[in-house]
PDB file of N, CA and C in Angstrom:
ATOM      1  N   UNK A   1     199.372 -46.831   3.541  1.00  0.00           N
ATOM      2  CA  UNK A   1     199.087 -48.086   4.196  1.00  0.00           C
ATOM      3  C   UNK A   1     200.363 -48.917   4.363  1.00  0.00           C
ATOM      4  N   UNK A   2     201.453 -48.978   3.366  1.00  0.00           N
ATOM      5  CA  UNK A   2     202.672 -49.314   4.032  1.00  0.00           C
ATOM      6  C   UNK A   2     203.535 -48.767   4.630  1.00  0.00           C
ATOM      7  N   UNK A   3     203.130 -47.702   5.189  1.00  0.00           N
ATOM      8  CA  UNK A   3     203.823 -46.880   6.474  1.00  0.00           C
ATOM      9  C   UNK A   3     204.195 -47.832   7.672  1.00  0.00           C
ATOM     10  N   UNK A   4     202.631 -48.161   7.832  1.00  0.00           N
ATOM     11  CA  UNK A   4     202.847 -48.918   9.298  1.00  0.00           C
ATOM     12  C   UNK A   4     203.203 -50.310   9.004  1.00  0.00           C
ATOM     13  N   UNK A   5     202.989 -50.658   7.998  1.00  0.00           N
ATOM     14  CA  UNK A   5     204.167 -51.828   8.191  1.00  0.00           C
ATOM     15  C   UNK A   5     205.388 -51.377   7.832  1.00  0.00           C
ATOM     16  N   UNK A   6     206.032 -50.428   7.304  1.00  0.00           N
ATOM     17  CA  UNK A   6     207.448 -50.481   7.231  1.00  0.00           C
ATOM     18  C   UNK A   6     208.005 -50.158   9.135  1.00  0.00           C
ATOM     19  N   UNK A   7     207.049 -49.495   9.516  1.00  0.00           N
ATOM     20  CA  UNK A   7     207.029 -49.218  11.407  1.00  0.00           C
ATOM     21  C   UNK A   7     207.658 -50.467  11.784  1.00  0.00           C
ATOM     22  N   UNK A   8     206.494 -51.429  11.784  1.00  0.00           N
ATOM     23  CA  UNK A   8     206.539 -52.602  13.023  1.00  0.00           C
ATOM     24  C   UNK A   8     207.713 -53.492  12.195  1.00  0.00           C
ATOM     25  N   UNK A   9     207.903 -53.434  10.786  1.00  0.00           N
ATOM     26  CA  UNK A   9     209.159 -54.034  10.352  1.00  0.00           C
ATOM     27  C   UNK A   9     210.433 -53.992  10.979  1.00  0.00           C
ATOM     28  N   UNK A  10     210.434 -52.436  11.061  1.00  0.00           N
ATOM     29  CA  UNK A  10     211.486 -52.077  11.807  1.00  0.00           C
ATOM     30  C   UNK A  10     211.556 -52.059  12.982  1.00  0.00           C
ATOM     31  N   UNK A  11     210.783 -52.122  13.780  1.00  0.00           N
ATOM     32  CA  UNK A  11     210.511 -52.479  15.128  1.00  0.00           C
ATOM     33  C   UNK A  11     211.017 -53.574  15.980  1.00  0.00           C
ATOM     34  N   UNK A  12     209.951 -54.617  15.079  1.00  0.00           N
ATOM     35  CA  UNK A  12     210.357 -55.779  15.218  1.00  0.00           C
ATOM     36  C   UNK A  12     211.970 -56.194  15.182  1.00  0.00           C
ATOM     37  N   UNK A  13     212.239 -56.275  13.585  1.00  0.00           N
ATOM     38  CA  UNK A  13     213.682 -56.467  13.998  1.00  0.00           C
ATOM     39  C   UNK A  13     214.516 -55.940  14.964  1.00  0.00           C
ATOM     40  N   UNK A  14     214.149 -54.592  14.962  1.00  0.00           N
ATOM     41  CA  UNK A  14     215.078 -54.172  16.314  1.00  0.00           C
ATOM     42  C   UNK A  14     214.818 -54.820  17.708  1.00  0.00           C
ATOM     43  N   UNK A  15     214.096 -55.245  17.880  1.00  0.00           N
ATOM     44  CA  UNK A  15     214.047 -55.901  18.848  1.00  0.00           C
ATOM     45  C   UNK A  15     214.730 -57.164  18.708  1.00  0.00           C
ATOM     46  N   UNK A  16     214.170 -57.861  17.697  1.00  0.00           N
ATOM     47  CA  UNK A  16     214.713 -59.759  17.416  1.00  0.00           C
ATOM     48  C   UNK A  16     216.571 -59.127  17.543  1.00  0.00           C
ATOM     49  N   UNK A  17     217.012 -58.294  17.423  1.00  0.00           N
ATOM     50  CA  UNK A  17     218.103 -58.014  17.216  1.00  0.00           C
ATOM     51  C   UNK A  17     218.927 -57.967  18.810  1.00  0.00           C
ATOM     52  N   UNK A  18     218.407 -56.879  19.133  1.00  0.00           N
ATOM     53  CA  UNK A  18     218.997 -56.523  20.933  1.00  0.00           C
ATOM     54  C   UNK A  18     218.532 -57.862  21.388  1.00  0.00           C
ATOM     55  N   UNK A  19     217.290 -58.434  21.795  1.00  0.00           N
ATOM     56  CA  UNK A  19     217.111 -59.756  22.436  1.00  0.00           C
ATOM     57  C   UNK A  19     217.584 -60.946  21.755  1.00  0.00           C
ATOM     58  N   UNK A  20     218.151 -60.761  20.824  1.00  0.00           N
ATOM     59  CA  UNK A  20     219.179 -61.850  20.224  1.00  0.00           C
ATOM     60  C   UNK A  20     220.698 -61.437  21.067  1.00  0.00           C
ATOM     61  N   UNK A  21     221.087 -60.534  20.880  1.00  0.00           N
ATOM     62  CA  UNK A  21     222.139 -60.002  21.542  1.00  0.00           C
ATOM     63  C   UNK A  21     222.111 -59.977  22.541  1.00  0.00           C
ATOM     64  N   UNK A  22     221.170 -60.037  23.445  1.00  0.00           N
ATOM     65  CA  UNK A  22     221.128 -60.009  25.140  1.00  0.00           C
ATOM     66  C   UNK A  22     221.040 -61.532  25.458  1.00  0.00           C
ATOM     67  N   UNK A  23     220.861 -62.471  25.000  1.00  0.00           N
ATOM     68  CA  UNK A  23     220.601 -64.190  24.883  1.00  0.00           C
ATOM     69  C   UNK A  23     221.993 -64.135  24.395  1.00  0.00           C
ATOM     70  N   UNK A  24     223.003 -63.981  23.407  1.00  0.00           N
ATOM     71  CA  UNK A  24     224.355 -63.916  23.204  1.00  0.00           C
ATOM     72  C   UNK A  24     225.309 -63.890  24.265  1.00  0.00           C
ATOM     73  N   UNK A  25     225.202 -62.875  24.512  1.00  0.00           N
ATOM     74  CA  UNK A  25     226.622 -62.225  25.581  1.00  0.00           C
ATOM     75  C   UNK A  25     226.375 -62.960  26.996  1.00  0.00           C
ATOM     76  N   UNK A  26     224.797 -63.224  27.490  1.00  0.00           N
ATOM     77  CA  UNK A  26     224.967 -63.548  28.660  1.00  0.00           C
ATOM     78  C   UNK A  26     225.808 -65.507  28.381  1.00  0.00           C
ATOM     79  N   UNK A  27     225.198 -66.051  27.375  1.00  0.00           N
ATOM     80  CA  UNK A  27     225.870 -67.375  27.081  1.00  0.00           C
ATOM     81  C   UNK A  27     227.499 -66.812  26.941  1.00  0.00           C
ATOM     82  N   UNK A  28     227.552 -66.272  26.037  1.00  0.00           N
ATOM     83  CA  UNK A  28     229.579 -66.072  25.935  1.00  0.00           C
ATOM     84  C   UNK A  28     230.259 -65.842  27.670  1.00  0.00           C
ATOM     85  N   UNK A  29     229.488 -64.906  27.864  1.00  0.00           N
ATOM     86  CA  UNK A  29     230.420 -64.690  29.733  1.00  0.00           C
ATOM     87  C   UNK A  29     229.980 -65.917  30.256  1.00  0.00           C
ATOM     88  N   UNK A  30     229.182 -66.659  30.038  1.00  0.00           N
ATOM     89  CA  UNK A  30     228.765 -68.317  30.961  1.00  0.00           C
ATOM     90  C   UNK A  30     229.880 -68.659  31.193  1.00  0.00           C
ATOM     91  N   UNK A  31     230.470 -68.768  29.662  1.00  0.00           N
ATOM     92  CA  UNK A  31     231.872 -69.922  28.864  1.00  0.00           C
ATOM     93  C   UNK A  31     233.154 -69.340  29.774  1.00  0.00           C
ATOM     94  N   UNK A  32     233.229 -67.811  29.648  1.00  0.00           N
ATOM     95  CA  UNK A  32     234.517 -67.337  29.819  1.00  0.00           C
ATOM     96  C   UNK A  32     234.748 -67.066  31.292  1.00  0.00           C
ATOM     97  N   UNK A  33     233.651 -66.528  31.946  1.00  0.00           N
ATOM     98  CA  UNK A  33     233.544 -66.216  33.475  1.00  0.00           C
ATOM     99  C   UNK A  33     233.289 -67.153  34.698  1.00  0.00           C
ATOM    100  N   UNK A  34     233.619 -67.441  35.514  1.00  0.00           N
ATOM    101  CA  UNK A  34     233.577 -68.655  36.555  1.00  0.00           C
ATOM    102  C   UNK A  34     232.421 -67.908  37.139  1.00  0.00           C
ATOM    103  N   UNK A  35     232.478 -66.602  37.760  1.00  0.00           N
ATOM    104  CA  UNK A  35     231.103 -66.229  38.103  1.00  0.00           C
ATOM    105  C   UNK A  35     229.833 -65.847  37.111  1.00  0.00           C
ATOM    106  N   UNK A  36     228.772 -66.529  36.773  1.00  0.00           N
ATOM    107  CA  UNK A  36     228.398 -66.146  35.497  1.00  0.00           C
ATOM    108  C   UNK A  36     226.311 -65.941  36.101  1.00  0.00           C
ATOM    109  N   UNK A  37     226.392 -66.187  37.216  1.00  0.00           N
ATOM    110  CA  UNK A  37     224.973 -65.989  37.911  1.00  0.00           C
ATOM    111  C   UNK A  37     224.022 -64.916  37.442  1.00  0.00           C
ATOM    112  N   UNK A  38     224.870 -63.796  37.644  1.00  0.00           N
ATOM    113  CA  UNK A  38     223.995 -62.214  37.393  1.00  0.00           C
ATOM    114  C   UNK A  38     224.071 -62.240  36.035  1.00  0.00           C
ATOM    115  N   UNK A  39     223.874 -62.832  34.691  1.00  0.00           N
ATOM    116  CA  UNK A  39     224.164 -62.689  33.474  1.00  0.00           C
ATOM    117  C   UNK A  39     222.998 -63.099  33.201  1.00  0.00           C
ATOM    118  N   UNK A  40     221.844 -64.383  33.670  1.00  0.00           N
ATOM    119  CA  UNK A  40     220.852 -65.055  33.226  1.00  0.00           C
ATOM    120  C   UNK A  40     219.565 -63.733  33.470  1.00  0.00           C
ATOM    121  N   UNK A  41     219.325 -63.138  34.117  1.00  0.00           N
ATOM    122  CA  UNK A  41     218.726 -62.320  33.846  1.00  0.00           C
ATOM    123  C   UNK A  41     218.165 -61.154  32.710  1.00  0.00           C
ATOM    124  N   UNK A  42     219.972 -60.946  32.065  1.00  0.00           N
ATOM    125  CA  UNK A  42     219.494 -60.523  30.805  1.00  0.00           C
ATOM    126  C   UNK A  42     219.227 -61.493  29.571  1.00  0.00           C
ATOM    127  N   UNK A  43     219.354 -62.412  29.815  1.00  0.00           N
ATOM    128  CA  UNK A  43     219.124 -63.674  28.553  1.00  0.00           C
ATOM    129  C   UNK A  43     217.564 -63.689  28.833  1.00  0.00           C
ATOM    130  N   UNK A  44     217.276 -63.445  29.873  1.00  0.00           N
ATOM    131  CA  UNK A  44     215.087 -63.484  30.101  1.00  0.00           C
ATOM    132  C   UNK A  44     214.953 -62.329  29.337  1.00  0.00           C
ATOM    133  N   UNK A  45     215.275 -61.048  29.384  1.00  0.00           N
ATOM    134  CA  UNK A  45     215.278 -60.302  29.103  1.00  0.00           C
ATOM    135  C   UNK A  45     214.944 -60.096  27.191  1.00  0.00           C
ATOM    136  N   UNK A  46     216.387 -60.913  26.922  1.00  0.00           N
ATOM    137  CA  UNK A  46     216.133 -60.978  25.464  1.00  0.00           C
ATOM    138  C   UNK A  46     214.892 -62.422  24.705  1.00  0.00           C
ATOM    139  N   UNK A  47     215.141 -63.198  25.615  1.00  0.00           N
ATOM    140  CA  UNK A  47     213.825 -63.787  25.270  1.00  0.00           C
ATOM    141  C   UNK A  47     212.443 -63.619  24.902  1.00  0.00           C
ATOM    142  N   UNK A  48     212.547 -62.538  25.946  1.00  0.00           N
ATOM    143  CA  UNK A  48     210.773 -61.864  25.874  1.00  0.00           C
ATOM    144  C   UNK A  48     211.119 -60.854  25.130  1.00  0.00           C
ATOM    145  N   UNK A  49     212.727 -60.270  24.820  1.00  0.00           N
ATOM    146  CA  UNK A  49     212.122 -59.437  23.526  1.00  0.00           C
ATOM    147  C   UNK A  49     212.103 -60.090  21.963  1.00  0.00           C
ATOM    148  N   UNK A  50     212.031 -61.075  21.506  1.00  0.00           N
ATOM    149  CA  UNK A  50     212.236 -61.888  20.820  1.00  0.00           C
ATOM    150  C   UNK A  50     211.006 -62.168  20.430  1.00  0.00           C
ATOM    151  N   UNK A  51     210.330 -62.939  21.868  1.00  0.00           N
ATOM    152  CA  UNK A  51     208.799 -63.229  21.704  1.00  0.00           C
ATOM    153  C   UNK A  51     208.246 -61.818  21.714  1.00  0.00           C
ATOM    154  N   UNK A  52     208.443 -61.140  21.848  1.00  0.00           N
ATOM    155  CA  UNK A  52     207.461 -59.940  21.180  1.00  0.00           C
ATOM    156  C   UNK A  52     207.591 -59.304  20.171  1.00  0.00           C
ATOM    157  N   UNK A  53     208.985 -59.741  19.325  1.00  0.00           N
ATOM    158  CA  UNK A  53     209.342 -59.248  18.391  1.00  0.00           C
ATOM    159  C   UNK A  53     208.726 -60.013  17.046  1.00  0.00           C
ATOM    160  N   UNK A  54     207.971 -61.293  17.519  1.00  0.00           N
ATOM    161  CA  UNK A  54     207.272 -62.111  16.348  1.00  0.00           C
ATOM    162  C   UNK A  54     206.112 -61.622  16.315  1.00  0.00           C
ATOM    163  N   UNK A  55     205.101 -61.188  17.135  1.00  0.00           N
ATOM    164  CA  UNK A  55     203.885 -60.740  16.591  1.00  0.00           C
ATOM    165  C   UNK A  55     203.996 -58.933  15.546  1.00  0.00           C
ATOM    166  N   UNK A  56     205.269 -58.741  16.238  1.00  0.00           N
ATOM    167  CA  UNK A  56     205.254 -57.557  15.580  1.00  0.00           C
ATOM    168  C   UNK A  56     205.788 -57.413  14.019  1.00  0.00           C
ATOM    169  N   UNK A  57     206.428 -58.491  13.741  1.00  0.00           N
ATOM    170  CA  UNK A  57     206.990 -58.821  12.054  1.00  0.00           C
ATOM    171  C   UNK A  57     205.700 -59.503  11.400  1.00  0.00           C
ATOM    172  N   UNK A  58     205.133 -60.574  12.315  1.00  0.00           N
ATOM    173  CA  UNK A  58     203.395 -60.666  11.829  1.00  0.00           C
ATOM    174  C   UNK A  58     202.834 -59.939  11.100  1.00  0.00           C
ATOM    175  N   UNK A  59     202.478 -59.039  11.913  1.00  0.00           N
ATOM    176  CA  UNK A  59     201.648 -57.740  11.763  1.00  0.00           C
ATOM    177  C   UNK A  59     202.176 -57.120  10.620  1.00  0.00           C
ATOM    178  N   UNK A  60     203.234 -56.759  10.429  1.00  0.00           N
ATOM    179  CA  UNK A  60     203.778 -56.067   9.521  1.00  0.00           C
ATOM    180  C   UNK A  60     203.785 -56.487   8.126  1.00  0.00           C
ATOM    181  N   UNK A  61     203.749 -58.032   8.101  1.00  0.00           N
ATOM    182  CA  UNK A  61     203.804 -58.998   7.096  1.00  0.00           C
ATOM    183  C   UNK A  61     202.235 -58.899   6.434  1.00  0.00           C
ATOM    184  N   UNK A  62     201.539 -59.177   7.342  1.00  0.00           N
ATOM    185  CA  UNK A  62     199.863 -58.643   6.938  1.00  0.00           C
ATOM    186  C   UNK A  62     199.936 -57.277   6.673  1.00  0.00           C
ATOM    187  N   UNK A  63     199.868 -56.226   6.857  1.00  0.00           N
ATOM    188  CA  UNK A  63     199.602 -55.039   6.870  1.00  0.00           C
ATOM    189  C   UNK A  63     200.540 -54.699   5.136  1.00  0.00           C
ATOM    190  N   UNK A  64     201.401 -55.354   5.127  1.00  0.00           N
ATOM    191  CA  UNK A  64     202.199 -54.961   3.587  1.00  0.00           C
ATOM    192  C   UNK A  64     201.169 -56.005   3.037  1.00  0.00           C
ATOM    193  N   UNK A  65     201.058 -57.335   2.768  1.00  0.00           N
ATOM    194  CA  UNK A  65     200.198 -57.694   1.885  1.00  0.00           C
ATOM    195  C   UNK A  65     198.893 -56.958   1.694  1.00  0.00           C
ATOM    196  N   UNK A  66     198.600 -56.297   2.725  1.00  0.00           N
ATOM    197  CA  UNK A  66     196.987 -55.672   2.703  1.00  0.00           C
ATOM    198  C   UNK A  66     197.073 -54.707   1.652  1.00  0.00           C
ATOM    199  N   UNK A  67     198.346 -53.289   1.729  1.00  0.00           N
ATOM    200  CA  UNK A  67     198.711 -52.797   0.785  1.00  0.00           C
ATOM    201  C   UNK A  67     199.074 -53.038  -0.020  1.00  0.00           C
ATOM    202  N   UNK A  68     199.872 -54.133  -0.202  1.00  0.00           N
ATOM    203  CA  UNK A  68     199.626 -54.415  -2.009  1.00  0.00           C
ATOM    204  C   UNK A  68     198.656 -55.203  -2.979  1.00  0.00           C
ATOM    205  N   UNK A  69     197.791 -55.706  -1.957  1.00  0.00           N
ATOM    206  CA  UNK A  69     196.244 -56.411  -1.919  1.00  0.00           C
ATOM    207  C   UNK A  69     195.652 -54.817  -2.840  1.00  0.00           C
ATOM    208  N   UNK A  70     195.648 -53.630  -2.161  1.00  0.00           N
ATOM    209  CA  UNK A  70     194.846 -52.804  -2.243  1.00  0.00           C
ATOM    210  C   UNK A  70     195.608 -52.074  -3.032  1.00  0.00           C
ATOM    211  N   UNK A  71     196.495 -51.719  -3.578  1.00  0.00           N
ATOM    212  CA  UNK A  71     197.272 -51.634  -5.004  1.00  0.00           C
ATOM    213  C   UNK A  71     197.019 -51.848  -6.022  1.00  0.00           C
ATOM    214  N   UNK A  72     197.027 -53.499  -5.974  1.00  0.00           N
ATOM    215  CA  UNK A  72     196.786 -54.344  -7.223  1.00  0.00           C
ATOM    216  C   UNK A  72     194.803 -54.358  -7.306  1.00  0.00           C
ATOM    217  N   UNK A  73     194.242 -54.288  -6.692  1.00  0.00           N
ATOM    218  CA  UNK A  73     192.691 -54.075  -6.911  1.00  0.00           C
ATOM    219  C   UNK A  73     192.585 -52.545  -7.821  1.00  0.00           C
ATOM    220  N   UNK A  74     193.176 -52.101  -7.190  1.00  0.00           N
ATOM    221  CA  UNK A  74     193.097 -50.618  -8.477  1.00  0.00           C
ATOM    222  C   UNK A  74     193.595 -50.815  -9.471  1.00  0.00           C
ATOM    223  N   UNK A  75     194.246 -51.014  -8.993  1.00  0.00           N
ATOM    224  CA  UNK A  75     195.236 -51.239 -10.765  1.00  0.00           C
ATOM    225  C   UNK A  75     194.729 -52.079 -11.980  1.00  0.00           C
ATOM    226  N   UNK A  76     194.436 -53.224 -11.268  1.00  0.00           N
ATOM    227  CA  UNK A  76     194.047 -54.411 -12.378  1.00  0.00           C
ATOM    228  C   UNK A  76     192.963 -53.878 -13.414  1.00  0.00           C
ATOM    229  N   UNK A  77     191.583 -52.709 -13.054  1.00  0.00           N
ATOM    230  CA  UNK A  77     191.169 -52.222 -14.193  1.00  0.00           C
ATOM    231  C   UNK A  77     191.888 -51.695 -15.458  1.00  0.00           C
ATOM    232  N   UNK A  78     192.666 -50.942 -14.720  1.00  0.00           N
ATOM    233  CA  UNK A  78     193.036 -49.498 -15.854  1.00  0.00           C
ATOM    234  C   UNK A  78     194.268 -50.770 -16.572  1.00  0.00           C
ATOM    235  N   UNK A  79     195.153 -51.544 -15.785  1.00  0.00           N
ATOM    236  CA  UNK A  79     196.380 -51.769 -16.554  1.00  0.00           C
ATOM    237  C   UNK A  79     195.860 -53.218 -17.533  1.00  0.00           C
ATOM    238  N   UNK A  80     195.002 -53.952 -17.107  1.00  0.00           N
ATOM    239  CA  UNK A  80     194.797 -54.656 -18.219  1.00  0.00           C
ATOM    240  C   UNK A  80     194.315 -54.203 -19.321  1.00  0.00           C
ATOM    241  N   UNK A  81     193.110 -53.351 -18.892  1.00  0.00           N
ATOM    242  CA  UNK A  81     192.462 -52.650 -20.288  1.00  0.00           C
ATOM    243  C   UNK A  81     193.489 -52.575 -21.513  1.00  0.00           C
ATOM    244  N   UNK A  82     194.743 -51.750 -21.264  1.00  0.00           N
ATOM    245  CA  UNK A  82     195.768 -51.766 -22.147  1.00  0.00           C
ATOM    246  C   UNK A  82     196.927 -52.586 -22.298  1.00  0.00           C
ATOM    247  N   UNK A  83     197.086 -53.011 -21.703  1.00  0.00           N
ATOM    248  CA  UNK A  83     197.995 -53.992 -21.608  1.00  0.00           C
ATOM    249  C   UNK A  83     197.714 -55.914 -22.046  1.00  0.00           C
ATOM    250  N   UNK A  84     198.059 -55.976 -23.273  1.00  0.00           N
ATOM    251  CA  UNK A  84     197.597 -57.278 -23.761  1.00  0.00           C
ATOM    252  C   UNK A  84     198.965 -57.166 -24.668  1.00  0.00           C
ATOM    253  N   UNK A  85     199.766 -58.479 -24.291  1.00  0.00           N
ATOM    254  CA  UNK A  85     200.926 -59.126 -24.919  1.00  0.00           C
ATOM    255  C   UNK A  85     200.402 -59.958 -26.105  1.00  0.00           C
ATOM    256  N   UNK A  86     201.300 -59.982 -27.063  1.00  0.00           N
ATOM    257  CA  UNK A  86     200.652 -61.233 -28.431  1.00  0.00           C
ATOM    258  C   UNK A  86     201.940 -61.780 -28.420  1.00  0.00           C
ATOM    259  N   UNK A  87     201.775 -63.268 -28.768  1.00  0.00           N
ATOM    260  CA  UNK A  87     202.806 -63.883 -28.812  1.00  0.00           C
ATOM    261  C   UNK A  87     202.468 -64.162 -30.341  1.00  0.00           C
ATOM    262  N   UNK A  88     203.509 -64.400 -30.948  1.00  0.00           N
ATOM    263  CA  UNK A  88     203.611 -64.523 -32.397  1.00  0.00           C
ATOM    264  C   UNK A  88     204.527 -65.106 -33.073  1.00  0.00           C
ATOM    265  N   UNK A  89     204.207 -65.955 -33.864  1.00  0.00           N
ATOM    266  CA  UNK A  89     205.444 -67.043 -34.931  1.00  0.00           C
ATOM    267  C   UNK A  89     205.920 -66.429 -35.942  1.00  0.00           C
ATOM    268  N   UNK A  90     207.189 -65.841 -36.080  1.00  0.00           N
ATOM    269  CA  UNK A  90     207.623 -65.030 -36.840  1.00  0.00           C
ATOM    270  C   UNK A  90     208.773 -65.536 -37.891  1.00  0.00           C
ATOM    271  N   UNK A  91     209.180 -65.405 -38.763  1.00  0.00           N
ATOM    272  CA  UNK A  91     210.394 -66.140 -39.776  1.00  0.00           C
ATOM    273  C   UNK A  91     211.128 -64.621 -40.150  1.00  0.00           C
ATOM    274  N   UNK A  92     212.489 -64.251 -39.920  1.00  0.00           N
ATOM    275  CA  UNK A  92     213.000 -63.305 -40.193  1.00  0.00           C
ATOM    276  C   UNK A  92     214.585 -64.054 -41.075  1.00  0.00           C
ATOM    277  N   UNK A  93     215.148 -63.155 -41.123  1.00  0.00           N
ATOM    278  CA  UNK A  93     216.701 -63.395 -41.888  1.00  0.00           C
ATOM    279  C   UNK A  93     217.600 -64.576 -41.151  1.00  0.00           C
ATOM    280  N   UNK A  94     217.436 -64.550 -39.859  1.00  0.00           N
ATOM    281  CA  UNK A  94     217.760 -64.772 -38.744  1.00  0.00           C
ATOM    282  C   UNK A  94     217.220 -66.544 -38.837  1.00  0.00           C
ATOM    283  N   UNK A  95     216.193 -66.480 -39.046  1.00  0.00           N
ATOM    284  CA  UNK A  95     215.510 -67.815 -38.863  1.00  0.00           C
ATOM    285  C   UNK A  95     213.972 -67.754 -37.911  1.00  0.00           C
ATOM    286  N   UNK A  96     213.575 -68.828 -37.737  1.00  0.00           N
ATOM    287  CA  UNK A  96     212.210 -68.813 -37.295  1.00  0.00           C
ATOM    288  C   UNK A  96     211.895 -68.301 -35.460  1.00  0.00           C
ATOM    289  N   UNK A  97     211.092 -68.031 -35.130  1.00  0.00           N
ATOM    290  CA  UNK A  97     211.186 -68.127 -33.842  1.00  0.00           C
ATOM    291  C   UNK A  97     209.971 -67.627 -32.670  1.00  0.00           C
ATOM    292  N   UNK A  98     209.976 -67.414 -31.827  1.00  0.00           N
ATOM    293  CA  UNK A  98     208.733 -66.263 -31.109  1.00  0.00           C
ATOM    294  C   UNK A  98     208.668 -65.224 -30.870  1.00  0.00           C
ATOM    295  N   UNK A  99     207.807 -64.383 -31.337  1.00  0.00           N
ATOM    296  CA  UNK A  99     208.417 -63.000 -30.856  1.00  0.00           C
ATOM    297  C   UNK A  99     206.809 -62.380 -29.698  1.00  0.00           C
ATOM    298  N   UNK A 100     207.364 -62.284 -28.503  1.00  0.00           N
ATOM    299  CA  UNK A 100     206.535 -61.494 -27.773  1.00  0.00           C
ATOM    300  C   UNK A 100     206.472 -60.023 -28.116  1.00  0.00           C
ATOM    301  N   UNK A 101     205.313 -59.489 -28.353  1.00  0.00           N
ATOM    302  CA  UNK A 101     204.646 -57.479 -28.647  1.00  0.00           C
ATOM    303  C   UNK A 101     203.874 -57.517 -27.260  1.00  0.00           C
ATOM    304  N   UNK A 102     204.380 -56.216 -27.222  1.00  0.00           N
ATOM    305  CA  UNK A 102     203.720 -55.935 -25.642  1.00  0.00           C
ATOM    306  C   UNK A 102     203.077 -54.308 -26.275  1.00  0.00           C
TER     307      UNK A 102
END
């Protein structure tokens, strides 16, 4: 079950990444180039991959909590059963203090 979100994780960013980079370069040649017209096209370009790159880190963000939602539901029988910490007031050579037993 965290397959497919490690997918659209990676997905996503790759996208927020190139359409970050395509919104970049066309602004830098704005600055440096007197002709800078044919450049705004790829800045749309990275925009909309940007906006599509948020539902897809969404998704991914749900889909990992779901799996570790559904992890921790199994688990919580078997590992509490055994698992009980004592905290305890102890006086040694050392002097007084707490000692956590797990």
């Amino acid at each position: 079950m965290l397959k497919p979100a490690k997918v659209n994780y990676a997905l996503g960013n790759t996208l927020a990444i190139l359409g970050v980079a395509a919104i970049v370069v066309p602004l830098g040649q704005s600055i440096l180039a007197s002709n800078f017209k044919y450049f705004w096209p790829f800045a749309g370009i990275g925009v909309g991959m940007c906006v599509i790159s948020i539902p897809l880190l969404a998704k991914s963000d749900r889909q990992a909590m779901k799996a570790i939602e559904t992890y921790n539901a199994g688990l919580s029988h078997h590992f509490y059963k055994y698992y009980s910490p004592e905290l305890k007031a102890v006086a040694t050579t050392n002097g007084i203090g707490l000692m956590l037993h797990f």
